[in-house]
C-alpha atoms as a PDB file:
ATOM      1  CA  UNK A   1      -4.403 -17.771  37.481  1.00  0.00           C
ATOM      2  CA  UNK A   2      -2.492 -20.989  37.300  1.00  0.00           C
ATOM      3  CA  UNK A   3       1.175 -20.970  38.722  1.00  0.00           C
ATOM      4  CA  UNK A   4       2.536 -21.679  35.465  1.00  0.00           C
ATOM      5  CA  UNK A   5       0.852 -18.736  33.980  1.00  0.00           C
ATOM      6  CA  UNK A   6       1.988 -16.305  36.912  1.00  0.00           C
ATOM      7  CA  UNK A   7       4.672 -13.922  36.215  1.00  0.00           C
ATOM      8  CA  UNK A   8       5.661 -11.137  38.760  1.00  0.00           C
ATOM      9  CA  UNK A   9       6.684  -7.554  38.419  1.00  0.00           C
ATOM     10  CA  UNK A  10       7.475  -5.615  42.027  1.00  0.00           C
ATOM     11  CA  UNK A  11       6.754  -1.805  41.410  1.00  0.00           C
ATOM     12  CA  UNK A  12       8.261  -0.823  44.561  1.00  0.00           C
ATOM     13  CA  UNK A  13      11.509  -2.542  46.111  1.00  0.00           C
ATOM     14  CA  UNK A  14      14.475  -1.085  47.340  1.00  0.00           C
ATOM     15  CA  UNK A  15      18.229  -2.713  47.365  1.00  0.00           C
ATOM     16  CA  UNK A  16      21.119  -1.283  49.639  1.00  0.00           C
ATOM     17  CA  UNK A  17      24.992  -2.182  49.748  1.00  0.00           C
ATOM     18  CA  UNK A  18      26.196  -0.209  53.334  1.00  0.00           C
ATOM     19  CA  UNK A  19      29.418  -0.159  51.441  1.00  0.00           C
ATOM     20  CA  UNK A  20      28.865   1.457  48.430  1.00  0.00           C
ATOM     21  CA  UNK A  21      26.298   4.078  49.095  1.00  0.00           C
ATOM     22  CA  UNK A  22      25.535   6.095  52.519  1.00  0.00           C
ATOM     23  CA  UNK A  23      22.377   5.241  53.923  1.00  0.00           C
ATOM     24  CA  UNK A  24      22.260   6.990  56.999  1.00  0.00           C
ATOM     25  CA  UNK A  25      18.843   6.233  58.500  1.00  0.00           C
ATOM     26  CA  UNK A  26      20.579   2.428  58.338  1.00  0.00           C
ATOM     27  CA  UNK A  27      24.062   3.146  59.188  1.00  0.00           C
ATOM     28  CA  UNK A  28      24.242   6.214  61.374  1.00  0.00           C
ATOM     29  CA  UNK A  29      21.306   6.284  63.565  1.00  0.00           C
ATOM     30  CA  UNK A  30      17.504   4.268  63.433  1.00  0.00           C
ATOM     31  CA  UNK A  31      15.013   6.549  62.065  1.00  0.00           C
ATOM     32  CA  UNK A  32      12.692   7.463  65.410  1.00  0.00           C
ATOM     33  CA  UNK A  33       9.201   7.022  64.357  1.00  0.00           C
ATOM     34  CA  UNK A  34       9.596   5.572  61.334  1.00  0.00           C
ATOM     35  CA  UNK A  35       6.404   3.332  60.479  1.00  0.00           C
ATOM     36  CA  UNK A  36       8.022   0.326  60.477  1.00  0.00           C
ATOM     37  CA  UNK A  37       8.898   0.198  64.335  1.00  0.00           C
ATOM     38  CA  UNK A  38      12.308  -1.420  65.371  1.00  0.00           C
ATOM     39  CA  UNK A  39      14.149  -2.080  62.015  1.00  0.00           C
ATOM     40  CA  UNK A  40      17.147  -3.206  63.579  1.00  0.00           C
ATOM     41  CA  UNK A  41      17.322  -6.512  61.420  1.00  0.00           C
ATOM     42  CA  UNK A  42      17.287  -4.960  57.956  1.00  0.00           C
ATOM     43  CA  UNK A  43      20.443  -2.950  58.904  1.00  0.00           C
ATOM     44  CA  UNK A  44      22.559  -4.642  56.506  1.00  0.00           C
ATOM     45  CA  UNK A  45      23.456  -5.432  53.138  1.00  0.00           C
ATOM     46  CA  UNK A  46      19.954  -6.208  50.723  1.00  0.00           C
ATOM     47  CA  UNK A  47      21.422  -6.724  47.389  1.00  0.00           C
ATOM     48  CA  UNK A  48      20.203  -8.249  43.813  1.00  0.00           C
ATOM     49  CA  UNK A  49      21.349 -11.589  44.847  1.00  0.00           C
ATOM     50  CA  UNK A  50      19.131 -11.597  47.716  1.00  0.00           C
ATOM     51  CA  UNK A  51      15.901 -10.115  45.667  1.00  0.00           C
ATOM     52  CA  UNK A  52      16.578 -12.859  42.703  1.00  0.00           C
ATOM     53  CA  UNK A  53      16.743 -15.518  45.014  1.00  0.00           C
ATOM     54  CA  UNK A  54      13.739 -14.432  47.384  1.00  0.00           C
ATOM     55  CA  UNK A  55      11.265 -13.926  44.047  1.00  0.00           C
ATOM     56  CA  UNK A  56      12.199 -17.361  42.516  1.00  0.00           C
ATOM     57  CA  UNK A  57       9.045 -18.704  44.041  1.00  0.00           C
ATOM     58  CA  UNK A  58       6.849 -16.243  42.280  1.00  0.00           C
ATOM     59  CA  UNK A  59       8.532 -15.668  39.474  1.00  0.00           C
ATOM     60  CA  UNK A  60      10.051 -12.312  39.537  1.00  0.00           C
ATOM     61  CA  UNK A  61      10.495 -11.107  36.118  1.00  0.00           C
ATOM     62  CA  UNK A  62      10.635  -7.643  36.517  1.00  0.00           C
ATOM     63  CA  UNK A  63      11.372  -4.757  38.952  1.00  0.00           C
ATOM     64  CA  UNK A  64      11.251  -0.853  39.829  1.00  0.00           C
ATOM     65  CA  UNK A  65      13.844   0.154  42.500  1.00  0.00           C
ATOM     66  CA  UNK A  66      12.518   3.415  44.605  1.00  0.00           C
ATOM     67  CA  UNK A  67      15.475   5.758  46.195  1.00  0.00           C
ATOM     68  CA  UNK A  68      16.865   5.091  49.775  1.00  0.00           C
ATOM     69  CA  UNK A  69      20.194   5.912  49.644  1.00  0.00           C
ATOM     70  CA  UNK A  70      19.279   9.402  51.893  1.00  0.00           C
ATOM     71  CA  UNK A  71      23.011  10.262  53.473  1.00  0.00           C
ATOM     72  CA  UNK A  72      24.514  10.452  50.241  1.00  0.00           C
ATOM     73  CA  UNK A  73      24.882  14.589  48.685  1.00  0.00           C
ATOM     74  CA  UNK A  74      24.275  13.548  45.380  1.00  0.00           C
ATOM     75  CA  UNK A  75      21.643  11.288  44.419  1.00  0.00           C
ATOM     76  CA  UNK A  76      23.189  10.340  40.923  1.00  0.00           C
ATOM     77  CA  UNK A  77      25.335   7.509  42.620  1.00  0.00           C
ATOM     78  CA  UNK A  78      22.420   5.840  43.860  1.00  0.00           C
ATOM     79  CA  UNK A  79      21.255   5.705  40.098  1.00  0.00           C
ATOM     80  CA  UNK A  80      24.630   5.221  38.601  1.00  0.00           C
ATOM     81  CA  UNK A  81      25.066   2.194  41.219  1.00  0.00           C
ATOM     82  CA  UNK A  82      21.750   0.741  40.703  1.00  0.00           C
ATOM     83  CA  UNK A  83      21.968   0.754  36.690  1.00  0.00           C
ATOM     84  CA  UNK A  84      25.529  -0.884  37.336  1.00  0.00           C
ATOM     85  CA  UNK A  85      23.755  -3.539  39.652  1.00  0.00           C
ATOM     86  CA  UNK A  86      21.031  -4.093  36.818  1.00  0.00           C
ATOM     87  CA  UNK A  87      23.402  -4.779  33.855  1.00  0.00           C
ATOM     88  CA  UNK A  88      24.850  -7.424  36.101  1.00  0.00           C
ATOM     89  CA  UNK A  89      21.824  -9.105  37.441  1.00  0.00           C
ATOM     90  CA  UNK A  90      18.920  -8.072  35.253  1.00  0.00           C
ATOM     91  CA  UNK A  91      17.126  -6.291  37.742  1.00  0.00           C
ATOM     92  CA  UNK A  92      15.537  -3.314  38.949  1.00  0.00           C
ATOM     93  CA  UNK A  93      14.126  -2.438  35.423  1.00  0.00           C
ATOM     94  CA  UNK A  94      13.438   0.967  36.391  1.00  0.00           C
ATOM     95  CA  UNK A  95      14.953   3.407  38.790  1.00  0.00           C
ATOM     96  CA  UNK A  96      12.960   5.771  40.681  1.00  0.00           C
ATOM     97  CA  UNK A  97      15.733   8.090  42.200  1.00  0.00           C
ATOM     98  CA  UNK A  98      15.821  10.731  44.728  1.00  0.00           C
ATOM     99  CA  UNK A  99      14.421  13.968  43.777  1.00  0.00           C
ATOM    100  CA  UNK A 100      15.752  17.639  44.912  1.00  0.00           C
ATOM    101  CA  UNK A 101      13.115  19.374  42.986  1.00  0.00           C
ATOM    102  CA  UNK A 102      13.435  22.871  44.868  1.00  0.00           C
ATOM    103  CA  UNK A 103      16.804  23.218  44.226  1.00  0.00           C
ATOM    104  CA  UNK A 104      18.428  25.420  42.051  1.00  0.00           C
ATOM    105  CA  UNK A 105      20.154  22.423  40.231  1.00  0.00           C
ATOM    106  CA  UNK A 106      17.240  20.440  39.375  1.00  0.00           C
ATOM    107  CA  UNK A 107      17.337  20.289  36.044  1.00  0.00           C
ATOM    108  CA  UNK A 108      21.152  19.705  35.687  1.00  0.00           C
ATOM    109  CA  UNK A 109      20.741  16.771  38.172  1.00  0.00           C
ATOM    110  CA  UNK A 110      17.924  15.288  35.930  1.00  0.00           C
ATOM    111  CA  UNK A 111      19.712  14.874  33.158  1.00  0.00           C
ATOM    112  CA  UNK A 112      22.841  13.654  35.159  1.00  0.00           C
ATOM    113  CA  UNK A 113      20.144  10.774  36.298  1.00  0.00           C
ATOM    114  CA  UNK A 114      19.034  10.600  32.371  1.00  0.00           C
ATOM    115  CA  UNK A 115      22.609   9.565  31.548  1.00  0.00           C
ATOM    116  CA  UNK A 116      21.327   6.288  33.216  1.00  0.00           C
ATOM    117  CA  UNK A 117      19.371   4.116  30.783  1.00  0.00           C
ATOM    118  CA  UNK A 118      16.751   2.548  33.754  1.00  0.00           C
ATOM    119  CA  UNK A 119      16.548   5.960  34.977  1.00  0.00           C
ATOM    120  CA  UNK A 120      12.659   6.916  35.156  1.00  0.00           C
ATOM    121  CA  UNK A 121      11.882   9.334  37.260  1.00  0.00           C
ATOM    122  CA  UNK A 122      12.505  10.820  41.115  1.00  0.00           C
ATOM    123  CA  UNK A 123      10.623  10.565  44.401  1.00  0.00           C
ATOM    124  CA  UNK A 124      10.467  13.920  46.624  1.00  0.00           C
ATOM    125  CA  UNK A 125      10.100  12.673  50.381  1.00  0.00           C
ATOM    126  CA  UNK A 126       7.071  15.311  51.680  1.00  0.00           C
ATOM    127  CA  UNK A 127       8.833  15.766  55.220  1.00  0.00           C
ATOM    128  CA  UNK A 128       8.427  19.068  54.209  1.00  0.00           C
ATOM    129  CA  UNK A 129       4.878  18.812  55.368  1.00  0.00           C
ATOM    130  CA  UNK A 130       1.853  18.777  52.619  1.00  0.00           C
ATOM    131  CA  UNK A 131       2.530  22.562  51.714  1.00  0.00           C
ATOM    132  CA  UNK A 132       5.153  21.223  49.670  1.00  0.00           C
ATOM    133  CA  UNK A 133       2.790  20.139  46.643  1.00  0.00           C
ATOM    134  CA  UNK A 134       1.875  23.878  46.019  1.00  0.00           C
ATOM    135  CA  UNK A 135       5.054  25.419  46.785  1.00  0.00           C
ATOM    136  CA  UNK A 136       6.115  27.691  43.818  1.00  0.00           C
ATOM    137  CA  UNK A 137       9.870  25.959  43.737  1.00  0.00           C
ATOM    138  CA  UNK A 138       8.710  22.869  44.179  1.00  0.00           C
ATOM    139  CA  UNK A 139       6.438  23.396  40.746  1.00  0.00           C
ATOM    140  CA  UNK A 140       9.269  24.907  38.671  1.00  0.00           C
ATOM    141  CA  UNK A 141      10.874  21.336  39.860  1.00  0.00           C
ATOM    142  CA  UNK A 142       7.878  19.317  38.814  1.00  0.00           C
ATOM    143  CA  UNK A 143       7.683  21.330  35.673  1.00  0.00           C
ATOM    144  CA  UNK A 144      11.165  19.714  34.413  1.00  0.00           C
ATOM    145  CA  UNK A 145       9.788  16.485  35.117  1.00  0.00           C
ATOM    146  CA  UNK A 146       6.751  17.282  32.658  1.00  0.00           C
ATOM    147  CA  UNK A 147       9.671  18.813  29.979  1.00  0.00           C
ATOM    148  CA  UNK A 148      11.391  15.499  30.402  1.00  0.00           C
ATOM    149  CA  UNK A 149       8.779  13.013  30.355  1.00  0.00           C
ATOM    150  CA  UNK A 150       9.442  11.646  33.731  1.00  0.00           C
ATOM    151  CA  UNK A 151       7.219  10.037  36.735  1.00  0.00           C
ATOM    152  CA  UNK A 152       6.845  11.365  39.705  1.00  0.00           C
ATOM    153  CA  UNK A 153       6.316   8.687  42.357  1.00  0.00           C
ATOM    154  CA  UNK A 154       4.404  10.702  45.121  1.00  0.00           C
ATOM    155  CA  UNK A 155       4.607  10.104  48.767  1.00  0.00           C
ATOM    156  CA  UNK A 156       1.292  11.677  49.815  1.00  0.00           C
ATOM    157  CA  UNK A 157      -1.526  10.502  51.918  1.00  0.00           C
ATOM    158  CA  UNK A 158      -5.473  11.449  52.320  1.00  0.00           C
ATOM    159  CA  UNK A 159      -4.198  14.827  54.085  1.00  0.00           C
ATOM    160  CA  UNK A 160      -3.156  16.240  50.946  1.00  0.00           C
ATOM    161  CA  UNK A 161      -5.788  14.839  48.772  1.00  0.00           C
ATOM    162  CA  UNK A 162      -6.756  18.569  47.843  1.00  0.00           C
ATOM    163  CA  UNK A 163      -2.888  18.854  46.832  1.00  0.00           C
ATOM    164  CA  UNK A 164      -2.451  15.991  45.056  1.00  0.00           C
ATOM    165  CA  UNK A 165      -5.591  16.559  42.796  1.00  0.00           C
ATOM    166  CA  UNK A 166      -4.205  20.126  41.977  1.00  0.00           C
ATOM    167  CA  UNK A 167      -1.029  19.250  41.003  1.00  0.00           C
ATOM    168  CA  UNK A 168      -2.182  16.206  38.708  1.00  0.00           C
ATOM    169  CA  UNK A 169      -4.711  19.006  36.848  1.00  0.00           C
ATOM    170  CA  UNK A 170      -1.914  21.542  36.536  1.00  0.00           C
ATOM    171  CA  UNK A 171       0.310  18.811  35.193  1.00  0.00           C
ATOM    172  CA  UNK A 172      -1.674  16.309  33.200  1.00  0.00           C
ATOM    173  CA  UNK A 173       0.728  14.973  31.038  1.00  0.00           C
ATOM    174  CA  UNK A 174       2.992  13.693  34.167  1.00  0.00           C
ATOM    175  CA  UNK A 175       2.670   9.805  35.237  1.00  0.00           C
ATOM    176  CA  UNK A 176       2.031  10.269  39.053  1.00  0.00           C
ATOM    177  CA  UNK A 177       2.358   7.119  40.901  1.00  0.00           C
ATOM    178  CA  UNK A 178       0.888   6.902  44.600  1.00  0.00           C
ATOM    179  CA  UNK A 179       2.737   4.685  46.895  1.00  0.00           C
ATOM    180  CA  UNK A 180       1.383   2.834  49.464  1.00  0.00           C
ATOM    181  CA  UNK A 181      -1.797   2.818  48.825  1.00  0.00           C
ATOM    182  CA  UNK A 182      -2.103   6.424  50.071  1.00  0.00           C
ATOM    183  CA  UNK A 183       0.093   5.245  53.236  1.00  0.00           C
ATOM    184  CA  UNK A 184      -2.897   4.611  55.552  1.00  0.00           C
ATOM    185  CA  UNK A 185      -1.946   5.672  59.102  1.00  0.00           C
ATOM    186  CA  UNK A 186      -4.259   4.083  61.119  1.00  0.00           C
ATOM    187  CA  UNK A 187      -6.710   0.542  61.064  1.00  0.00           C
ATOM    188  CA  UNK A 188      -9.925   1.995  62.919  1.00  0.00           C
ATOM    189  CA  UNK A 189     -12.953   2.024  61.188  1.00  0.00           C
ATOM    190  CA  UNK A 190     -13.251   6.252  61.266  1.00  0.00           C
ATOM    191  CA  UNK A 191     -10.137   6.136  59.346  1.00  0.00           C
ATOM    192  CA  UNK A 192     -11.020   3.782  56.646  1.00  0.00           C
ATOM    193  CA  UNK A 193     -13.907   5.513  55.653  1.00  0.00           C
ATOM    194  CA  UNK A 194     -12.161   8.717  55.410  1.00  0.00           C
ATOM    195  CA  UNK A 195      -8.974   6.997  53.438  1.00  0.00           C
ATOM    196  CA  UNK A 196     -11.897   6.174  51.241  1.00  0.00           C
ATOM    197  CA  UNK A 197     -13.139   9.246  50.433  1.00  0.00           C
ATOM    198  CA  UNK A 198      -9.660  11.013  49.854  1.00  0.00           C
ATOM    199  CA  UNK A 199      -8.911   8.292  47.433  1.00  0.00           C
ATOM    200  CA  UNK A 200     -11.881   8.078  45.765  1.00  0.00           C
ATOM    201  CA  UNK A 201     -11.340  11.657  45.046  1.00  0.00           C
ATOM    202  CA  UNK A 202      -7.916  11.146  44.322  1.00  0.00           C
ATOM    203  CA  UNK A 203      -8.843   8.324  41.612  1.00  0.00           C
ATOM    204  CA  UNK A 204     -10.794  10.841  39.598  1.00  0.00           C
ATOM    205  CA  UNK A 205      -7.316  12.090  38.281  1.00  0.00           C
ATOM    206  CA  UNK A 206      -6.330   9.549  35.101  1.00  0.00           C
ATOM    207  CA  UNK A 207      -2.606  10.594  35.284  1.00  0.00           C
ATOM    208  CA  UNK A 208      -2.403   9.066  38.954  1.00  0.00           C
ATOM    209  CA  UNK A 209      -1.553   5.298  39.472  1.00  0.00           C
ATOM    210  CA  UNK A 210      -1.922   3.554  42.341  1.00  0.00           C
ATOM    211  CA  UNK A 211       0.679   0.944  44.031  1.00  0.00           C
ATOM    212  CA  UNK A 212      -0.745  -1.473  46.140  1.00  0.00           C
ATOM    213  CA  UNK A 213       2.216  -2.149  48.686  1.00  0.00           C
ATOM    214  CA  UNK A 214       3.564  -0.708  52.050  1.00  0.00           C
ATOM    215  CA  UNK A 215       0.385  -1.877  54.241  1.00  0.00           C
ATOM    216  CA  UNK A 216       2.906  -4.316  56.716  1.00  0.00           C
ATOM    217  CA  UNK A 217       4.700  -1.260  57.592  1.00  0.00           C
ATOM    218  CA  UNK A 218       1.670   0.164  59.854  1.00  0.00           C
ATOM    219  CA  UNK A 219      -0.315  -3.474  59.822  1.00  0.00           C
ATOM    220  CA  UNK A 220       2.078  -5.207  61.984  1.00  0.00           C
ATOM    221  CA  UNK A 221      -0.138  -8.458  62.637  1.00  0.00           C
ATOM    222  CA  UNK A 222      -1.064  -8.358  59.522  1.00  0.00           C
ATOM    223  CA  UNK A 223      -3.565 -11.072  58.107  1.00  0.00           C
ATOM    224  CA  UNK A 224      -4.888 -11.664  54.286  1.00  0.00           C
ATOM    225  CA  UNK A 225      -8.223 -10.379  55.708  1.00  0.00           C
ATOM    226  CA  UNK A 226      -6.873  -7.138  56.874  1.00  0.00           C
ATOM    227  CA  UNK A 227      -4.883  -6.102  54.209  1.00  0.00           C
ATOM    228  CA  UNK A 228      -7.846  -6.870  51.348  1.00  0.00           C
ATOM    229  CA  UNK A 229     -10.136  -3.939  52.366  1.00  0.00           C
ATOM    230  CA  UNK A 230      -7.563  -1.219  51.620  1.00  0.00           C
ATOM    231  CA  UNK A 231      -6.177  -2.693  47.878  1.00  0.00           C
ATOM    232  CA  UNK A 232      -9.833  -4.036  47.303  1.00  0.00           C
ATOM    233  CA  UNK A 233     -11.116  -0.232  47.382  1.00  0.00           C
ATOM    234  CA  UNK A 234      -8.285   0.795  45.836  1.00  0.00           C
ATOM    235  CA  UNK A 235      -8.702  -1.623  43.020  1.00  0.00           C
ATOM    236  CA  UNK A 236     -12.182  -0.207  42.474  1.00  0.00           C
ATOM    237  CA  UNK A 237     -11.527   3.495  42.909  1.00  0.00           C
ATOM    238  CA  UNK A 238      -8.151   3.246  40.386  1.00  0.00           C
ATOM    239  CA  UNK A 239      -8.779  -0.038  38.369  1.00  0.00           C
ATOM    240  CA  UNK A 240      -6.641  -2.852  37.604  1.00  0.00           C
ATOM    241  CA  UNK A 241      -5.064  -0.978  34.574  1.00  0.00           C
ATOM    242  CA  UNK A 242      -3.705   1.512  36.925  1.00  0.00           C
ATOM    243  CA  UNK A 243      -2.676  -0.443  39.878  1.00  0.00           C
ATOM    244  CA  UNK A 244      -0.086  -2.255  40.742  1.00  0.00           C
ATOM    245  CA  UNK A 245       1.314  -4.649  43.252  1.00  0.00           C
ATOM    246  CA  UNK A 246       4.771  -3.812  44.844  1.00  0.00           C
ATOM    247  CA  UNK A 247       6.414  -5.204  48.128  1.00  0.00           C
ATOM    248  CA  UNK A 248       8.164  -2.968  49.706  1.00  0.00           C
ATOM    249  CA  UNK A 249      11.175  -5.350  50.251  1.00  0.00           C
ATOM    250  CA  UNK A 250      13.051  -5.907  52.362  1.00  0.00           C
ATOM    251  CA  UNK A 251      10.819  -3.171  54.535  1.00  0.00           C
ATOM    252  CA  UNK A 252       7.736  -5.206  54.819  1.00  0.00           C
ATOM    253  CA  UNK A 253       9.432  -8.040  54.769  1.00  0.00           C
ATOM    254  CA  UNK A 254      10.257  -7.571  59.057  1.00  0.00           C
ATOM    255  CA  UNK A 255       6.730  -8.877  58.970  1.00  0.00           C
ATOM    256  CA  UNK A 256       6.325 -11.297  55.999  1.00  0.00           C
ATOM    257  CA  UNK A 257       9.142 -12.953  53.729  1.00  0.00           C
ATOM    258  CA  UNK A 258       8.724 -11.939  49.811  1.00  0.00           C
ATOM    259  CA  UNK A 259       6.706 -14.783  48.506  1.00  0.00           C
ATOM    260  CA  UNK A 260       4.449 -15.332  51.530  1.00  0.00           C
ATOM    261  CA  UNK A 261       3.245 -11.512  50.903  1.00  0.00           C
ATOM    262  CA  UNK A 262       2.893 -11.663  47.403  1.00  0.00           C
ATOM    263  CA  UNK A 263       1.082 -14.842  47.442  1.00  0.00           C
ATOM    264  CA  UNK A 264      -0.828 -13.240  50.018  1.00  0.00           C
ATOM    265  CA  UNK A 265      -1.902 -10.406  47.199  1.00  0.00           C
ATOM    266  CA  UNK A 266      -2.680 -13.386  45.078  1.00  0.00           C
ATOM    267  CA  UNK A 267      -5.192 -14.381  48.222  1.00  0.00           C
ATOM    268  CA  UNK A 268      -6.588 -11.001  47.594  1.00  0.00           C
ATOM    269  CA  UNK A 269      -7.656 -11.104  44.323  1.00  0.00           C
ATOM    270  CA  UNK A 270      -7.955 -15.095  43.376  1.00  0.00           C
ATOM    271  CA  UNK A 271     -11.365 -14.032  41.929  1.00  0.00           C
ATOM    272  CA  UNK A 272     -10.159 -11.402  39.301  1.00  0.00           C
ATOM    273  CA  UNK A 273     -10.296 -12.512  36.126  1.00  0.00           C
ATOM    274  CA  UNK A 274      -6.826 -14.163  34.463  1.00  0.00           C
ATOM    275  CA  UNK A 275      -6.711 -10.780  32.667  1.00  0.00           C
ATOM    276  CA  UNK A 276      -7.391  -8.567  35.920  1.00  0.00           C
ATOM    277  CA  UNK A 277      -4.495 -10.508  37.560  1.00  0.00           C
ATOM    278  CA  UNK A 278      -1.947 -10.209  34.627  1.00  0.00           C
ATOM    279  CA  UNK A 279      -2.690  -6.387  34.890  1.00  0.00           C
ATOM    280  CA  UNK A 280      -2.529  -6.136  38.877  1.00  0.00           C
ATOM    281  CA  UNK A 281       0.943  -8.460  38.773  1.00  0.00           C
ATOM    282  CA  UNK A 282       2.679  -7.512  35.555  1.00  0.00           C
ATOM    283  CA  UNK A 283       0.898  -4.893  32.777  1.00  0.00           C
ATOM    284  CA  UNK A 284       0.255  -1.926  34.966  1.00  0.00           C
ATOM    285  CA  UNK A 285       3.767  -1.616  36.475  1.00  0.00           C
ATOM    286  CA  UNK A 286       5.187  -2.254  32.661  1.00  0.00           C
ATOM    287  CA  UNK A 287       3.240   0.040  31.223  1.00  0.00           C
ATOM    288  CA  UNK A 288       3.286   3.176  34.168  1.00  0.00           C
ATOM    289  CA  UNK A 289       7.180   2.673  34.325  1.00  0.00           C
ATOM    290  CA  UNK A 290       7.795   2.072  30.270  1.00  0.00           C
ATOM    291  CA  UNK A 291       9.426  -1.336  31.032  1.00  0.00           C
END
């Protein structure tokens, strides 16, 4: 696809402003373990400003903003803040906000986040361990999604592949988006093949989507040869029209800045078809996120 013709929508981006919102894995105390490694030099302000100006090169158009704003109680400022930010700037497009689906005031909080035109739907961290996807609150939860007609962006990986295909078959009619590719822990062969299978399995569902993003934060040395095998599989498990290419900025950007990683992804897939492209870079994400 020519440059001209190249027009960019990132399904998975988040923004922070220390000041306005709590983040406390940013501003209290470093998450230990996290993925990334030492994120010391994102601990500061990433606002629209900065996104705008580090998509100019590949023509950002578009956006979808997924929750981070963990320290604060109620998750509806995030949203309310982020809607503010995008009838400023433009951007994000669509706002994937914390979820609290076990609690008791689920439903009131989703329509507090409804109130919020970008609003789309919520992301439910699984620290809770994979058990979450069958608990019986945490379907209730998903259940007002489905009455609502919102996504749920899932955080899930090959472990709960037997999980994730349940819940998509008890709730058919909810847009499940997969981050991450399935978050891929590891880079040894063993592994691969087994990511494989779970997501070849997972594919089979048509109400999941698939985001093709998040691979720097375990891929550290990252190369355009290592990251291809994992969205080139994905690509054929899920197809173009339900994948989608997201850069987990300004996370994976400790180990690539914006425009060298997406034109990286345009490395990757250089011999899809025009068509293929537009779908991989711009239709999927419009169409799973109604923007």
């Amino acid at each position: 696809m020519a440059q001209d013709d190249f027009a960019f929508v990132d399904a998975h981006h988040h923004l922070w402003d220390l000041k306005a919102l709590h983040y406390a894995w940013l501003s209290d105390q470093p998450f230990e373990g996290h993925p990334s490694g030492d994120y010391s030099a994102i601990m500061r302000n990433y606002v629209a400003q900065d996104l705008i100006e580090a998509g100019k090169p590949v023509n950002l158009v578009k956006s979808v903003h997924i929750e981070t704003a963990d320290g604060e109680t109620d998750p509806v400022r995030e949203t309310a803040w982020l809607q503010s930010v995008s009838e400023e700037f433009g951007l994000p497009n669509a706002i994937i906000a914390r979820g609290e689906l076990m609690d008791d005031a689920n439903e009131r909080q989703l329509d507090r986040h409804m109130e919020h035109a970008n609003f789309r739907g919520v992301r439910m961290l699984t620290f809770h361990g994979p058990d979450i996807l069958a608990d019986a609150a945490f379907l209730r939860g998903f259940d007002a999604l489905r009455k609502r007609d919102l996504i749920f962006d899932m955080d899930a990986d090959i472990a709960h592949t037997a999980k994730v295909l349940d819940l998509a078959a008890r709730f058919p009619d909810v847009r499940i988006i997969l981050g991450h590719c399935g978050f891929p822990k590891q880079r040894s062969v063993e592994y691969f093949h087994a990511w494989c299978k779970g997501m070849k399995a997972i594919a089979q569902a048509p109400n999941i989507a698939c985001k093709l993003s998040g691979l720097l934060m375990v891929d550290h040395d990252w190369t355009v040869g290592s990251i291809t095998p994992w969205i080139e599989q994905c690509i054929a498990f899920f197809g173009v029209e339900r994948c989608m290419f997201g850069t987990n900025w300004p996370l994976d950007g400790l180990y690539a800045d914006y425009a060298t990683l997406v034109n990286a992804y345009r490395e990757v897939v250089a011999d899809y078809s025009a068509d293929e492209q537009r779908a991989l870079f711009q239709r999927s994400a419009e169409h799973w996120y109604r923007i």
